[in-house]
N, C-alpha and C. Protein backbone atom coordinates (compact mmCIF):
# COMPACT_ATOMS: atom_id res chain seq x y z
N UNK A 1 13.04 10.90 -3.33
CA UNK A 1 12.19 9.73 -3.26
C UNK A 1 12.28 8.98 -4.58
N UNK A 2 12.34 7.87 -4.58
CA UNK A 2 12.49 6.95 -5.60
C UNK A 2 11.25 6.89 -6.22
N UNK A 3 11.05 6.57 -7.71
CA UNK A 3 10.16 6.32 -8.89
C UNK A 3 9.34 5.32 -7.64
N UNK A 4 9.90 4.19 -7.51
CA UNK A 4 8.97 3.25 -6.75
C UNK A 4 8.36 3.37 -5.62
N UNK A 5 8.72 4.29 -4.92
CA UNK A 5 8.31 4.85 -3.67
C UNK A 5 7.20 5.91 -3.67
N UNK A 6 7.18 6.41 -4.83
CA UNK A 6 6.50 7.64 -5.70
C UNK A 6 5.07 7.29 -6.20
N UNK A 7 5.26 6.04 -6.51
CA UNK A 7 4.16 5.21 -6.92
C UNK A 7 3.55 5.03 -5.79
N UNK A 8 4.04 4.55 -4.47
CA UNK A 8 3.26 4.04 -3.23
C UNK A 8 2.38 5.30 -2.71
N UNK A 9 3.15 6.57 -2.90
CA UNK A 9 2.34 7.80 -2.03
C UNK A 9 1.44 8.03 -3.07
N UNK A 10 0.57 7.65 -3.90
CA UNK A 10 -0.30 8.37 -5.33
C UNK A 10 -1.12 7.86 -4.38
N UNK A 11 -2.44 8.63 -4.20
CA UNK A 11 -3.85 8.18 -3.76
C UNK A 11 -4.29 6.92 -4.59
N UNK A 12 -4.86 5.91 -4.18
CA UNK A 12 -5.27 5.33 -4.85
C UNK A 12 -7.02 5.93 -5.65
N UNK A 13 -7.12 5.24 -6.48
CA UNK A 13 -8.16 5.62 -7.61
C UNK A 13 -9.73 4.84 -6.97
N UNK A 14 -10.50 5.38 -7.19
CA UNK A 14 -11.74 4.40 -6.56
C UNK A 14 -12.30 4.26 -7.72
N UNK A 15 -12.71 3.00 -7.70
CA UNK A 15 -13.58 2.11 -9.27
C UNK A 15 -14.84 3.42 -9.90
N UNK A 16 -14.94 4.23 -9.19
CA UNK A 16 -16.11 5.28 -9.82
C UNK A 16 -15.10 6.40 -10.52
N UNK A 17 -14.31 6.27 -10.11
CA UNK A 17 -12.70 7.36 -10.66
C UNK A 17 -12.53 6.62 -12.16
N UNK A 18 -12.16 5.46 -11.85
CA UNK A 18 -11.83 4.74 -12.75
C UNK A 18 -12.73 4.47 -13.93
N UNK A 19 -13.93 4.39 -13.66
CA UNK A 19 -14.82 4.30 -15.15
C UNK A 19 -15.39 5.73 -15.34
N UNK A 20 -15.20 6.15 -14.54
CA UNK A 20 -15.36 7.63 -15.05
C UNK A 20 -14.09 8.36 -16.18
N UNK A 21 -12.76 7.39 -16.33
CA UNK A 21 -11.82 7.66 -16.63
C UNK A 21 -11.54 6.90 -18.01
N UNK A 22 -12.72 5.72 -17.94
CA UNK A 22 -13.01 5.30 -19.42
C UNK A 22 -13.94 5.77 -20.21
N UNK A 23 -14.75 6.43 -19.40
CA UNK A 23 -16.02 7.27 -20.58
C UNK A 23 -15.78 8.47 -20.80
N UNK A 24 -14.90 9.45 -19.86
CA UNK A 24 -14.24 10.47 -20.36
C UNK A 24 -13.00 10.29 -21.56
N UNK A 25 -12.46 9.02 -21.61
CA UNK A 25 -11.66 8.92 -22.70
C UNK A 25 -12.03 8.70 -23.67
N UNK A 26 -13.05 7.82 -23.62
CA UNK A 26 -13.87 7.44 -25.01
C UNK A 26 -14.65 8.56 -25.52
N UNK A 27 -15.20 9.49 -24.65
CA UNK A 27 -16.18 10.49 -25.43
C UNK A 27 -15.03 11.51 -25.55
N UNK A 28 -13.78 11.80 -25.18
CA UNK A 28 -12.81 12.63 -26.03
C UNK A 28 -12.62 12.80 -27.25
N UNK A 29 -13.09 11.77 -28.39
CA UNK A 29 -13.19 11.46 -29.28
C UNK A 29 -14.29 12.22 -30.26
N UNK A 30 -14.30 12.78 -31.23
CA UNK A 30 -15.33 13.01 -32.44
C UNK A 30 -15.69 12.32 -32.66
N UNK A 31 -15.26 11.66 -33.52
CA UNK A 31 -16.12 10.13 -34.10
C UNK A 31 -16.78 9.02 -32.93
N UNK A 32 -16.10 9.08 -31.85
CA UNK A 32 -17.10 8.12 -30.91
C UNK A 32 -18.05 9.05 -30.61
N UNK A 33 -18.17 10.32 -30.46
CA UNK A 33 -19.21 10.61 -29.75
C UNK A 33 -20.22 10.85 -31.13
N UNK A 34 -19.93 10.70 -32.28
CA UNK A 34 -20.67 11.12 -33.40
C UNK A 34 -21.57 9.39 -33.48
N UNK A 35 -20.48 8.07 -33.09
CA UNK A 35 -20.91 7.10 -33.18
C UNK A 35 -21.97 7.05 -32.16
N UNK A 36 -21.80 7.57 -30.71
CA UNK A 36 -22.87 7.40 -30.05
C UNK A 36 -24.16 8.25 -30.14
N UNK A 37 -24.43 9.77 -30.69
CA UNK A 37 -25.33 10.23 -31.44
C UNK A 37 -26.00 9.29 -32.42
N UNK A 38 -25.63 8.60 -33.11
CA UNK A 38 -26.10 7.95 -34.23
C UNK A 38 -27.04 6.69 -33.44
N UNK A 39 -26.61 6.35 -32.50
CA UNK A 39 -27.10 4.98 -32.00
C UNK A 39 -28.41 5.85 -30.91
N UNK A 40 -28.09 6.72 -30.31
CA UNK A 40 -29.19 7.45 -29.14
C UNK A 40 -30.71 7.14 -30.28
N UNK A 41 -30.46 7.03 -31.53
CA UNK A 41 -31.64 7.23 -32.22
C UNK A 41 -32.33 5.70 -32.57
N UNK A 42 -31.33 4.83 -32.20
CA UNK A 42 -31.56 3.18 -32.21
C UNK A 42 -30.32 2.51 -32.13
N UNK A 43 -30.46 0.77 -32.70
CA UNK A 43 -29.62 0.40 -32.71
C UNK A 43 -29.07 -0.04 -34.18
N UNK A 44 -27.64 0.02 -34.05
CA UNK A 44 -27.10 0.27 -35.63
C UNK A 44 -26.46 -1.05 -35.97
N UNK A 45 -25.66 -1.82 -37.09
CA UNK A 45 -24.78 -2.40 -37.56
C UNK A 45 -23.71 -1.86 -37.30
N UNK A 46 -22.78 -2.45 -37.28
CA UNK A 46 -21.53 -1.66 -37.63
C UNK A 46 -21.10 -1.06 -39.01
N UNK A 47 -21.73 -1.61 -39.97
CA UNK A 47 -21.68 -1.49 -41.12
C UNK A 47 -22.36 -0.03 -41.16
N UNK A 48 -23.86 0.15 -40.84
CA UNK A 48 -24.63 1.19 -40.54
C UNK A 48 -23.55 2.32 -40.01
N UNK A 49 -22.63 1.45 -39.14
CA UNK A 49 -22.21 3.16 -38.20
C UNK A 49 -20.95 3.59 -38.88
N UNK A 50 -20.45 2.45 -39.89
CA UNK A 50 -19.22 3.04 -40.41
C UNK A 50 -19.75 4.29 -41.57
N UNK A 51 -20.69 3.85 -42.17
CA UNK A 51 -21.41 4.87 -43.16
C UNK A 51 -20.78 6.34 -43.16
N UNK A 52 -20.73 7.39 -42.53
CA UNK A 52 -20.60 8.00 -42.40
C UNK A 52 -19.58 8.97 -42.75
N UNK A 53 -18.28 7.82 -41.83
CA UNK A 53 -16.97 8.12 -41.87
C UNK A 53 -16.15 7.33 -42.95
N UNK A 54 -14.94 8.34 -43.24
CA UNK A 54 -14.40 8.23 -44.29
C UNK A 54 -13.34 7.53 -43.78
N UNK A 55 -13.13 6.06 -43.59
CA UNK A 55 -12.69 5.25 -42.27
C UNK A 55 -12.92 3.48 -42.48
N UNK A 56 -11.88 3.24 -42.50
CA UNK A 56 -12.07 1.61 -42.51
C UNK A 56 -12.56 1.03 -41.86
N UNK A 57 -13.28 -0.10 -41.74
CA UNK A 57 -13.94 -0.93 -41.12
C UNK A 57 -13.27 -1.48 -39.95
N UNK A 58 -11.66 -1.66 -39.89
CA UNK A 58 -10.89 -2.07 -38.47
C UNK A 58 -11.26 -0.11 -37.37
N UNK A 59 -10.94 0.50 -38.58
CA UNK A 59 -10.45 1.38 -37.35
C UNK A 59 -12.09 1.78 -36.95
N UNK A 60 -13.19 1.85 -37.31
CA UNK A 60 -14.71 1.96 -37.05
C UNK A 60 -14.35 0.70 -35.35
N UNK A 61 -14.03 -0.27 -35.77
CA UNK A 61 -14.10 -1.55 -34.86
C UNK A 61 -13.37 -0.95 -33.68
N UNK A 62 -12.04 -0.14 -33.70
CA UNK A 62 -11.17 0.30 -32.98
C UNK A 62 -11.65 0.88 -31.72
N UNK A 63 -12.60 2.10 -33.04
CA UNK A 63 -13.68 3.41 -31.76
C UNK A 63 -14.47 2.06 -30.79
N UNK A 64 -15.26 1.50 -31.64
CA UNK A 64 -16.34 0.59 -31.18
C UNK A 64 -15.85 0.08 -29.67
N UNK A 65 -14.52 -0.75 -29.99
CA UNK A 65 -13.81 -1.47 -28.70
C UNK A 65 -13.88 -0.79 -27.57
N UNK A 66 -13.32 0.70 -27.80
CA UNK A 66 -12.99 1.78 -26.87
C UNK A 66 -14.41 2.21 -25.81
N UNK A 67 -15.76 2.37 -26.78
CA UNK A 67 -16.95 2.45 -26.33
C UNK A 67 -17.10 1.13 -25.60
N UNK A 68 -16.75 -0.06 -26.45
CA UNK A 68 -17.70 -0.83 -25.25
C UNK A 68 -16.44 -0.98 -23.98
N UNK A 69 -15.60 -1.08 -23.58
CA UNK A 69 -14.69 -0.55 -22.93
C UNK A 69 -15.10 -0.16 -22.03
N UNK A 70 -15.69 1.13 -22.09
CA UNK A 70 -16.34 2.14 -21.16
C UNK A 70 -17.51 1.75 -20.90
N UNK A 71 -18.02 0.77 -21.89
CA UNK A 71 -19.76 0.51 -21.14
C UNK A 71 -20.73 1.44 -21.96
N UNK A 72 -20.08 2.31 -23.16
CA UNK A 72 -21.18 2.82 -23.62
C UNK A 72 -21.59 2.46 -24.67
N UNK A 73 -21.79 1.30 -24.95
CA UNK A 73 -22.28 0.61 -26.18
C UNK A 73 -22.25 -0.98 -25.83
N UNK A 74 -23.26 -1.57 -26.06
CA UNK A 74 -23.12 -3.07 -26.23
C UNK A 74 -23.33 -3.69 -27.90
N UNK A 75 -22.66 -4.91 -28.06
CA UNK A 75 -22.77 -5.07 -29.03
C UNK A 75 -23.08 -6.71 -28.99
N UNK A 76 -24.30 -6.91 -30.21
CA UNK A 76 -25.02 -8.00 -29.86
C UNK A 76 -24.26 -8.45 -31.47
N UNK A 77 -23.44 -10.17 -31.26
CA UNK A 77 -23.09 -10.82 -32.80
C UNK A 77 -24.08 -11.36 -32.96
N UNK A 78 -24.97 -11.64 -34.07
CA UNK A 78 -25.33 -12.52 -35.11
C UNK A 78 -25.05 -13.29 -36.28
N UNK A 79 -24.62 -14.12 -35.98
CA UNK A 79 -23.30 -14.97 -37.42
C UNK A 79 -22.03 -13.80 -37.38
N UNK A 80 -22.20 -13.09 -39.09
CA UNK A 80 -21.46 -12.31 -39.24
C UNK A 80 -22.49 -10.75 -38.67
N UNK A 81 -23.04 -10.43 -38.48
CA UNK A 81 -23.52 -9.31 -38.48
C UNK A 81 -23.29 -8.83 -36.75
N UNK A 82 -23.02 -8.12 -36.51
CA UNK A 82 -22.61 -6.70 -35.39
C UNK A 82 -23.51 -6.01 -35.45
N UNK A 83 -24.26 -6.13 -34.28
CA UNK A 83 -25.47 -4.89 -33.84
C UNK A 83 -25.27 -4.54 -32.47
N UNK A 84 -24.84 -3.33 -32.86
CA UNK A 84 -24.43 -1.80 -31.44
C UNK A 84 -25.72 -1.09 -31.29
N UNK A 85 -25.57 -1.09 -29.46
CA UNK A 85 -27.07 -0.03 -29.32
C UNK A 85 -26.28 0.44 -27.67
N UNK A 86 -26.74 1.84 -27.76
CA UNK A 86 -26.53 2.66 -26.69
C UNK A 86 -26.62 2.25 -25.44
N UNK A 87 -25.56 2.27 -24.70
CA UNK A 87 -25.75 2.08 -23.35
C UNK A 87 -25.40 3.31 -22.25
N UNK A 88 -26.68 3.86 -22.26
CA UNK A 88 -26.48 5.25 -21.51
C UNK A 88 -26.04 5.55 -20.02
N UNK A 89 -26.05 4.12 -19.60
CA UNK A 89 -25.82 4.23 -17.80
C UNK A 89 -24.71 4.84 -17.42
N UNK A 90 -23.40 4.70 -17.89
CA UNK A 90 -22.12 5.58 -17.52
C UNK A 90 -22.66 7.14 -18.22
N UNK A 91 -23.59 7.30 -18.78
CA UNK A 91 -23.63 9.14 -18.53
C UNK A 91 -23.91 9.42 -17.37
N UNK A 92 -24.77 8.70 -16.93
CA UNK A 92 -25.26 8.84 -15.58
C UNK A 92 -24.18 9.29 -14.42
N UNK A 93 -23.04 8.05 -14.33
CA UNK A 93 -21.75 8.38 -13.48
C UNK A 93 -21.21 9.77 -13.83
N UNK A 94 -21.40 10.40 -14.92
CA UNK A 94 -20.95 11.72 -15.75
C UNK A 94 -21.37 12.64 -14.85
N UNK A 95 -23.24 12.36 -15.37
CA UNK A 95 -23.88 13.80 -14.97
C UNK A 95 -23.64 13.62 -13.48
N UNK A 96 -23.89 12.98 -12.36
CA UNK A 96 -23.67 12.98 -10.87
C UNK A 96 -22.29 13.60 -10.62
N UNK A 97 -21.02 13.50 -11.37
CA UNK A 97 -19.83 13.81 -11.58
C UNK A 97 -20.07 15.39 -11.50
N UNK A 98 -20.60 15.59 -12.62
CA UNK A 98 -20.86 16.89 -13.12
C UNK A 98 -21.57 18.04 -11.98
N UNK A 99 -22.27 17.12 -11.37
CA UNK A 99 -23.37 17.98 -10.28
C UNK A 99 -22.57 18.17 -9.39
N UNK A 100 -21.53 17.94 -9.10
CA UNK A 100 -20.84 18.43 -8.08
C UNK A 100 -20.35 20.23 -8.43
N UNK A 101 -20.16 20.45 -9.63
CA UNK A 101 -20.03 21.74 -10.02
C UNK A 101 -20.87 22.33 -10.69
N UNK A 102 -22.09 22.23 -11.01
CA UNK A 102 -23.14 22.71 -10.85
C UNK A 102 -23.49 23.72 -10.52
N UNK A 103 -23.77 23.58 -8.95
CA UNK A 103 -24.10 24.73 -7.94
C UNK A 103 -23.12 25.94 -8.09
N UNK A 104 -21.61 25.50 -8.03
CA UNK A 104 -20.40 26.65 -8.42
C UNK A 104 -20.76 27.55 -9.90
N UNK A 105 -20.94 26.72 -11.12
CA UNK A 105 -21.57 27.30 -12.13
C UNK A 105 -22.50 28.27 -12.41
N UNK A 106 -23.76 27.40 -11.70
CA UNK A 106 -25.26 28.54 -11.72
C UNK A 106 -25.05 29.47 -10.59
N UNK A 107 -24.20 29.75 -9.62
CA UNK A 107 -24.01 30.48 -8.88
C UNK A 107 -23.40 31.54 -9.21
N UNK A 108 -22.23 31.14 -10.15
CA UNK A 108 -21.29 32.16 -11.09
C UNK A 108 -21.97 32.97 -11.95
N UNK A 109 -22.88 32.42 -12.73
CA UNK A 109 -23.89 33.05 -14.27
C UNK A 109 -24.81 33.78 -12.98
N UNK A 110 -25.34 33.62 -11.92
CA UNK A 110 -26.31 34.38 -11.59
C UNK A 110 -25.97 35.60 -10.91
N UNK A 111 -24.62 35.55 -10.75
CA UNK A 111 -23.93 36.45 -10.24
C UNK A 111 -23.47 37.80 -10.86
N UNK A 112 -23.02 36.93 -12.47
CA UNK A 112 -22.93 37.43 -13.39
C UNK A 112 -23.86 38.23 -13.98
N UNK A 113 -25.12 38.00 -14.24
CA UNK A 113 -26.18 37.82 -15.12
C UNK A 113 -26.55 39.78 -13.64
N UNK A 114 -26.39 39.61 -12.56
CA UNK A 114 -27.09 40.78 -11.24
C UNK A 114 -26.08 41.56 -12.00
N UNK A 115 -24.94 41.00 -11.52
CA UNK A 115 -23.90 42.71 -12.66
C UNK A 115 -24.28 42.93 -13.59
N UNK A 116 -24.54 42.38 -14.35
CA UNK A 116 -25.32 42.72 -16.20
C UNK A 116 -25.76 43.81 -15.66
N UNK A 117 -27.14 43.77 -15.22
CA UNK A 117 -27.82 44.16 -15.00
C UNK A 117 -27.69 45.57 -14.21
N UNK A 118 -26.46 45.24 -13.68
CA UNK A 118 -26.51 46.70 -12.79
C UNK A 118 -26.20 47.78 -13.49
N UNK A 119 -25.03 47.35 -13.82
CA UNK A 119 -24.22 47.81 -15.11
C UNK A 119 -25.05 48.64 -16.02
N UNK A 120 -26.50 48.23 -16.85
CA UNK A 120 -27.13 48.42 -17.75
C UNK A 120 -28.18 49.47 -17.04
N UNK A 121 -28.33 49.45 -15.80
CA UNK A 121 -28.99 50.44 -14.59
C UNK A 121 -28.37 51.53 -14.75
N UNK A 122 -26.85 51.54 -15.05
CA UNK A 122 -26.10 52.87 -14.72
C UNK A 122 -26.00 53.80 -15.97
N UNK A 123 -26.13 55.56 -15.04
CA UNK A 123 -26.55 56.02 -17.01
C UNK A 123 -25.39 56.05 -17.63
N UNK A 124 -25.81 55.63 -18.89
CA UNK A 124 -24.37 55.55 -20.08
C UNK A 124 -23.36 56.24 -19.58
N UNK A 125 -22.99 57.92 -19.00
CA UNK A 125 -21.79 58.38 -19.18
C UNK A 125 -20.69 57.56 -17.93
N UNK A 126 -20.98 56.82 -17.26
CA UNK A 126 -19.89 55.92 -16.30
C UNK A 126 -19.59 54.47 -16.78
């Protein structure tokens, strides 16, 4: 099958795939997710959020782009001044993401957690 033909059989992506595919990329990141910690507590400058990092002011702007990108940050101009504040709604698409494995998880640990236990039932010499 041809490259181009290869392309036609790929499932297509549904728009909840898809921004789920920009906030998982953006929070791949240390420093973005250190940038978005910093803001959960208000809203910052950019100047404010470069503080931190040992990091130029383009590449601070770089992360920034990437966040608002994804929707997890808006950023309000004033003349020269840049003010970023948290935009938590794509965690949301996360955690619902997330709840799908959930139930598989706490099902696993509780499963886990009865063997512990049995285990610790049985006398030491087995």
């Amino acid at each position: 099958m041809s490259a181009r033909h290869a392309s036609r059989a790929r499932p297509r992506r549904s728009s909840v795939e898809a921004r789920l595919d920009f906030v998982f990329r953006a929070l791949g990141d240390t420093t973005r997710r250190r940038i978005l910690a910093r803001l959960s507590r208000g809203p910052a400058t950019v100047s404010e959020l470069a503080e931190p990092f040992d990091m130029s002011l383009p590449a601070i702007s770089r992360h920034l782009k990437v966040l608002e990108s994804a929707r997890l940050i808006a950023r309000r101009i004033d003349g020269r001044v840049h003010r970023c504040s948290l935009h938590a709604e794509p965690l949301g698409a996360v955690d619902a993401w997330l709840d799908q494995y959930r139930e598989f998880w706490e099902g696993t640990l509780e499963a886990l957690a009865t063997y512990a236990e049995a285990r610790e039932r049985l006398p030491r010499g087995r």
